[in-house]
Protein backbone atom coordinates (compact mmCIF):
# COMPACT_ATOMS: atom_id res chain seq x y z
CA UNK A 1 0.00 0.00 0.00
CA UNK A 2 1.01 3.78 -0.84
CA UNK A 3 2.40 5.24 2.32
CA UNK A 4 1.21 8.89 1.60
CA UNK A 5 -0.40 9.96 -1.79
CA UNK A 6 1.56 12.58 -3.07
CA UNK A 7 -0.70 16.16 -3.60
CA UNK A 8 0.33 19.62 -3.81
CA UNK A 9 -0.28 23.09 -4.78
CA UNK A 10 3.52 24.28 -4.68
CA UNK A 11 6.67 23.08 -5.75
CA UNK A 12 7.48 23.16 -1.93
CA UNK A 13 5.02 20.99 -1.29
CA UNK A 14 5.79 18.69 -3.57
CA UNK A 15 9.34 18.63 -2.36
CA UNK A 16 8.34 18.07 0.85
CA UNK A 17 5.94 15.04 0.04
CA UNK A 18 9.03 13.86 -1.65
CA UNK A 19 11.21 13.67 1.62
CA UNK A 20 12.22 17.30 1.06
CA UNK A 21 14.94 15.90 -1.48
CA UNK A 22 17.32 18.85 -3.56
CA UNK A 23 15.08 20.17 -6.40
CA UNK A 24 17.83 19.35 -8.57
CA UNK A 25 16.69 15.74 -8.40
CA UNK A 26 12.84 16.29 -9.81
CA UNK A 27 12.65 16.08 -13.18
CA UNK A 28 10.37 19.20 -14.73
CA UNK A 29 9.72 16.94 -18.06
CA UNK A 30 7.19 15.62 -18.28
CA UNK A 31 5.50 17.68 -15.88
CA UNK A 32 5.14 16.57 -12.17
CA UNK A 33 2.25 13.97 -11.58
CA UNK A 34 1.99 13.19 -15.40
CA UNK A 35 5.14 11.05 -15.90
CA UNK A 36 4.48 7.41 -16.85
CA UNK A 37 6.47 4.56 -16.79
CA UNK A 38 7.53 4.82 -20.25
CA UNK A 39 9.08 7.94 -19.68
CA UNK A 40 11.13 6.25 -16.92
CA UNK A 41 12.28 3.55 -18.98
CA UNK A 42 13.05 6.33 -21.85
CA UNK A 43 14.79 9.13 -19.10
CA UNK A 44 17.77 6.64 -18.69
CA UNK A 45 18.66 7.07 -22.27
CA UNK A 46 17.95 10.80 -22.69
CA UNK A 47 19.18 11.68 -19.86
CA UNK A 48 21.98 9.19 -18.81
CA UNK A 49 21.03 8.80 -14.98
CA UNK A 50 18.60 6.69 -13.05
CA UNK A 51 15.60 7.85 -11.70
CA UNK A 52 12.58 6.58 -9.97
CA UNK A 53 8.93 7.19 -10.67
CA UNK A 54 7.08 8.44 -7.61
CA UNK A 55 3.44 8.79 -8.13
CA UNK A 56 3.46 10.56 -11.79
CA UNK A 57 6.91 12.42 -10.78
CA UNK A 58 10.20 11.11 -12.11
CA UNK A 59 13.07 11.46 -9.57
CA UNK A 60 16.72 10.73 -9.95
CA UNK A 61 18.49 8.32 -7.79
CA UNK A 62 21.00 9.81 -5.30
CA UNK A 63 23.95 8.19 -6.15
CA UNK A 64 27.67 8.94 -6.63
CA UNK A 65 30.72 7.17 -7.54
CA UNK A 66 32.00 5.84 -4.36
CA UNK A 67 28.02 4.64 -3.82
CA UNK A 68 28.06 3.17 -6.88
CA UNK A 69 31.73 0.77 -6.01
CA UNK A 70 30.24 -0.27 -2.76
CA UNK A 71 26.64 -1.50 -4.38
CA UNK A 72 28.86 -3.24 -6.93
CA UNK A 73 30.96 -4.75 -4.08
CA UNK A 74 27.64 -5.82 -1.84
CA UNK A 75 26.56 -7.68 -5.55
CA UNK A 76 29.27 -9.57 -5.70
CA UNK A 77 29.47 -10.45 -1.99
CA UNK A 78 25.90 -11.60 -2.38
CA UNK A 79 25.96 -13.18 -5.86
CA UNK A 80 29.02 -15.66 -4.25
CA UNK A 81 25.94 -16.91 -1.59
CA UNK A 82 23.12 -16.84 -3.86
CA UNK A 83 24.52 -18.64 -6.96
CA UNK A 84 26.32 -21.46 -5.66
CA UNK A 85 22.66 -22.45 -3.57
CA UNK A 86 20.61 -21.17 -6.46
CA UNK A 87 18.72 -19.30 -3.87
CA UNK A 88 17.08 -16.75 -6.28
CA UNK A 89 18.25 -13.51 -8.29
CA UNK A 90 20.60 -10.46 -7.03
CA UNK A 91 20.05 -7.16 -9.01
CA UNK A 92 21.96 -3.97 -9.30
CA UNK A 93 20.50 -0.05 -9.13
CA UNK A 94 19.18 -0.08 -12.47
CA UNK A 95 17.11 -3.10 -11.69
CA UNK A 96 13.84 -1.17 -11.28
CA UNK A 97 10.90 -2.78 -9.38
CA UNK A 98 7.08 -1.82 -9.60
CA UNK A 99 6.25 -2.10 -5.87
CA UNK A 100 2.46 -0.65 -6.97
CA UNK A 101 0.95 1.26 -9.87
CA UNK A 102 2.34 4.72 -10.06
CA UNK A 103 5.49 3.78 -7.81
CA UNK A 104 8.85 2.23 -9.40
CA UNK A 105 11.78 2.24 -7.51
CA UNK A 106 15.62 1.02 -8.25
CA UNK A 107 16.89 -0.11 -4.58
CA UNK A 108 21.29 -0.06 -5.02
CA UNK A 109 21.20 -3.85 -4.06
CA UNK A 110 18.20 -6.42 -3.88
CA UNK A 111 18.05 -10.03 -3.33
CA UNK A 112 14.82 -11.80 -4.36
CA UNK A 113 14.00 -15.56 -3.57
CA UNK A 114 13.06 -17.79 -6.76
CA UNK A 115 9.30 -18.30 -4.46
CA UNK A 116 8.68 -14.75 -5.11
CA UNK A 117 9.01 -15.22 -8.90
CA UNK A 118 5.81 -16.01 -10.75
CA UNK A 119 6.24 -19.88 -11.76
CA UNK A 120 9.84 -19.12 -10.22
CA UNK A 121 11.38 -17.92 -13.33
CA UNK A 122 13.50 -14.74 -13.65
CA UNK A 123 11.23 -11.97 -15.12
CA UNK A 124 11.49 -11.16 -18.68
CA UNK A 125 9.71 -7.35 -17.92
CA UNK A 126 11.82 -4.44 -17.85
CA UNK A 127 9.53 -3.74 -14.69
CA UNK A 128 8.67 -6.62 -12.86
CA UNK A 129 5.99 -6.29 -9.94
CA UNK A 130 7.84 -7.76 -7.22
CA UNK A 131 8.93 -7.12 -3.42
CA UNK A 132 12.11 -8.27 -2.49
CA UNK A 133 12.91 -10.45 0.05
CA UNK A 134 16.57 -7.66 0.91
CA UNK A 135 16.35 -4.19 -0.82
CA UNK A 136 19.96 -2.50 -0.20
CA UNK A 137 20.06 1.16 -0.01
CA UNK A 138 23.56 2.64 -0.33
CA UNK A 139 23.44 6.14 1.47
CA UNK A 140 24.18 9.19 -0.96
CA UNK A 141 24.61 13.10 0.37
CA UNK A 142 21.38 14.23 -1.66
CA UNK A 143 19.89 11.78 0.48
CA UNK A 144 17.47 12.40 3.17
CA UNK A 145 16.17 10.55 6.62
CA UNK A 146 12.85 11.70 5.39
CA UNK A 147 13.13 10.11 2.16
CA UNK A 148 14.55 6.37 3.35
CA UNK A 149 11.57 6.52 5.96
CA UNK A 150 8.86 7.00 3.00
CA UNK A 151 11.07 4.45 1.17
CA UNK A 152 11.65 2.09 3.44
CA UNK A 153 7.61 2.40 4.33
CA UNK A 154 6.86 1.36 0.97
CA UNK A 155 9.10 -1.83 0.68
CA UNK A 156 7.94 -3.18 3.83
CA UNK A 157 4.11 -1.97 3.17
CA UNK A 158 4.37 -4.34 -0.24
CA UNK A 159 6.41 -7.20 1.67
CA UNK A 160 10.03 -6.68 2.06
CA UNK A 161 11.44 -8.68 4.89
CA UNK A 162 14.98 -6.51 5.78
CA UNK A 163 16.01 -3.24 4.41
CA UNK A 164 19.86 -2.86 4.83
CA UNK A 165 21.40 1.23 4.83
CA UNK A 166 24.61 1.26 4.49
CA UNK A 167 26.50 5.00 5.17
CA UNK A 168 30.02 5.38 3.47
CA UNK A 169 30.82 8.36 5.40
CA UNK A 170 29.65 6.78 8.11
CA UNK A 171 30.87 3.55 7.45
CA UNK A 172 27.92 1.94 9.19
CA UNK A 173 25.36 -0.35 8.12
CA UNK A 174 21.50 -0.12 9.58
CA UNK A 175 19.76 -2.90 9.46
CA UNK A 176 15.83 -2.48 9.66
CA UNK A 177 13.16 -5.19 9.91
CA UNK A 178 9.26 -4.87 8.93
CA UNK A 179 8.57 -4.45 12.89
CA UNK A 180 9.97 -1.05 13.25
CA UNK A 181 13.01 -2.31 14.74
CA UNK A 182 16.47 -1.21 13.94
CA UNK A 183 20.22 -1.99 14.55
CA UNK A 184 23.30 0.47 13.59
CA UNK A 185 26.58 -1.93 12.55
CA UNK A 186 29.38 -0.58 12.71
CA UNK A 187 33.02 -1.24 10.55
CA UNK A 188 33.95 -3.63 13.11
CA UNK A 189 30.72 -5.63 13.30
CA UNK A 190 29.43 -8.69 11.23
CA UNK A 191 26.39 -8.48 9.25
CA UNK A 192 24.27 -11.38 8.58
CA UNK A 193 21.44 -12.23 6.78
CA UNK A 194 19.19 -13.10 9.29
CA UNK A 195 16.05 -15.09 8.91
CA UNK A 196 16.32 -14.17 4.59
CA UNK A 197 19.48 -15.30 3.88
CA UNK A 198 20.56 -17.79 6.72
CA UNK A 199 24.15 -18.85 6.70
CA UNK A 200 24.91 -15.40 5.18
CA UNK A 201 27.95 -13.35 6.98
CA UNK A 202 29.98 -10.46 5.97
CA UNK A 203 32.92 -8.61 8.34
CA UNK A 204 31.69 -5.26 7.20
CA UNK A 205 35.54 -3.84 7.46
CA UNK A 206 35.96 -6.17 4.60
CA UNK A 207 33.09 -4.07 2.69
CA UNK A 208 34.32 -0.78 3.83
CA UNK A 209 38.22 -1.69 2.89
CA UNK A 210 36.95 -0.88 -0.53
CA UNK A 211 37.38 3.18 -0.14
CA UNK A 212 40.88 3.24 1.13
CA UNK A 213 42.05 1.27 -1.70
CA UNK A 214 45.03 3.45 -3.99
CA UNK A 215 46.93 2.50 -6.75
């Protein structure tokens, strides 16, 4: 379910309904409110960024370079678990998820068990309707703690099981569960996978190592 139908009369509002994001991440074409998900599928190539559609507005993922290396690191961290068990399909931040009508987002990281796969087969859509079992959110400035909270309030309103936030400048991952509860790792804790992926572990200095690496 839609965690707050997005109406407004000003720009401000808007922004605000948003998660008070930077205006330099709404897209003015097309107009707020009248975007489709065509025009998100079409933005990528006009545009050469990734963006989400948020009840008829179309707004660009905050996400940088050094976001970008850690999602790619968590993929591959996860894709060594999930393939060898066949467990079910890992996708990146372009992997774009209907979550419901109106409402398409692109989580950094998500890992999604083969049972929540119609006939468990990989979708062949270029948006899939689908919740995630893990939906990875790697933590960018433009970011704000009002816009995880609506976002996180729509994965676990259409059935994600863990939401994982991991901070770079922080270097801290938060793990939060349907329930409303919460736990703040930090670089020298482990991170599991809890009751989705059990057996999963990760020393989340080995994650982190990543940004201090030089030629």
């Amino acid at each position: 379910m839609a965690t707050g139908t997005i109406t407004w009369e000003t720009i401000q509002d808007l922004i605000e309904q948003l998660g008070d994001i930077p205006p330099r991440r709404i897209l003015a074409k097309p107009p707020a409110g009248t975007a489709t998900e065509q025009d998100l599928l079409d933005s990528k190539g006009r545009y050469g960024r990734l963006f989400e559609l948020v009840e008829g507005v179309l707004v660009e993922k905050g996400m940088g370079f050094e976001e970008s290396e850690l999602a790619c690191i968590l993929i591959r961290i996860l894709l060594d678990f999930v393939l060898p068990r066949n467990l079910g399909v890992v996708t990146g931040p372009d992997g774009m998820i209907r979550l419901f009508p109106g409402l398409v987002r692109a989580p950094d990281v998500a890992y999604t068990s083969w049972d929540r796969l119609p006939g468990r087969q990989r979708s062949r859509e270029a948006i899939p309707t689908l919740a995630p079992e893990l939906v990875v959110e790697v933590l960018s400035e433009s970011n704000t703690r009002k816009e995880m909270e609506r976002k996180r309030g729509e994965y676990f309103g259409q059935g994600v099981l863990l939401v994982w936030e991991v901070d770079p400048r922080r270097r801290t991952v938060t793990v939060y569960k349907p329930d409303g509860s919460l736990i703040e790792l930090a670089e020298s804790d482990r991170l599991d996978g809890g009751e989705v992926l059990p057996g999963f572990s990760l020393e989340l200095r080995e994650l982190f190592a990543a940004l201090d690496r030089h030629g």
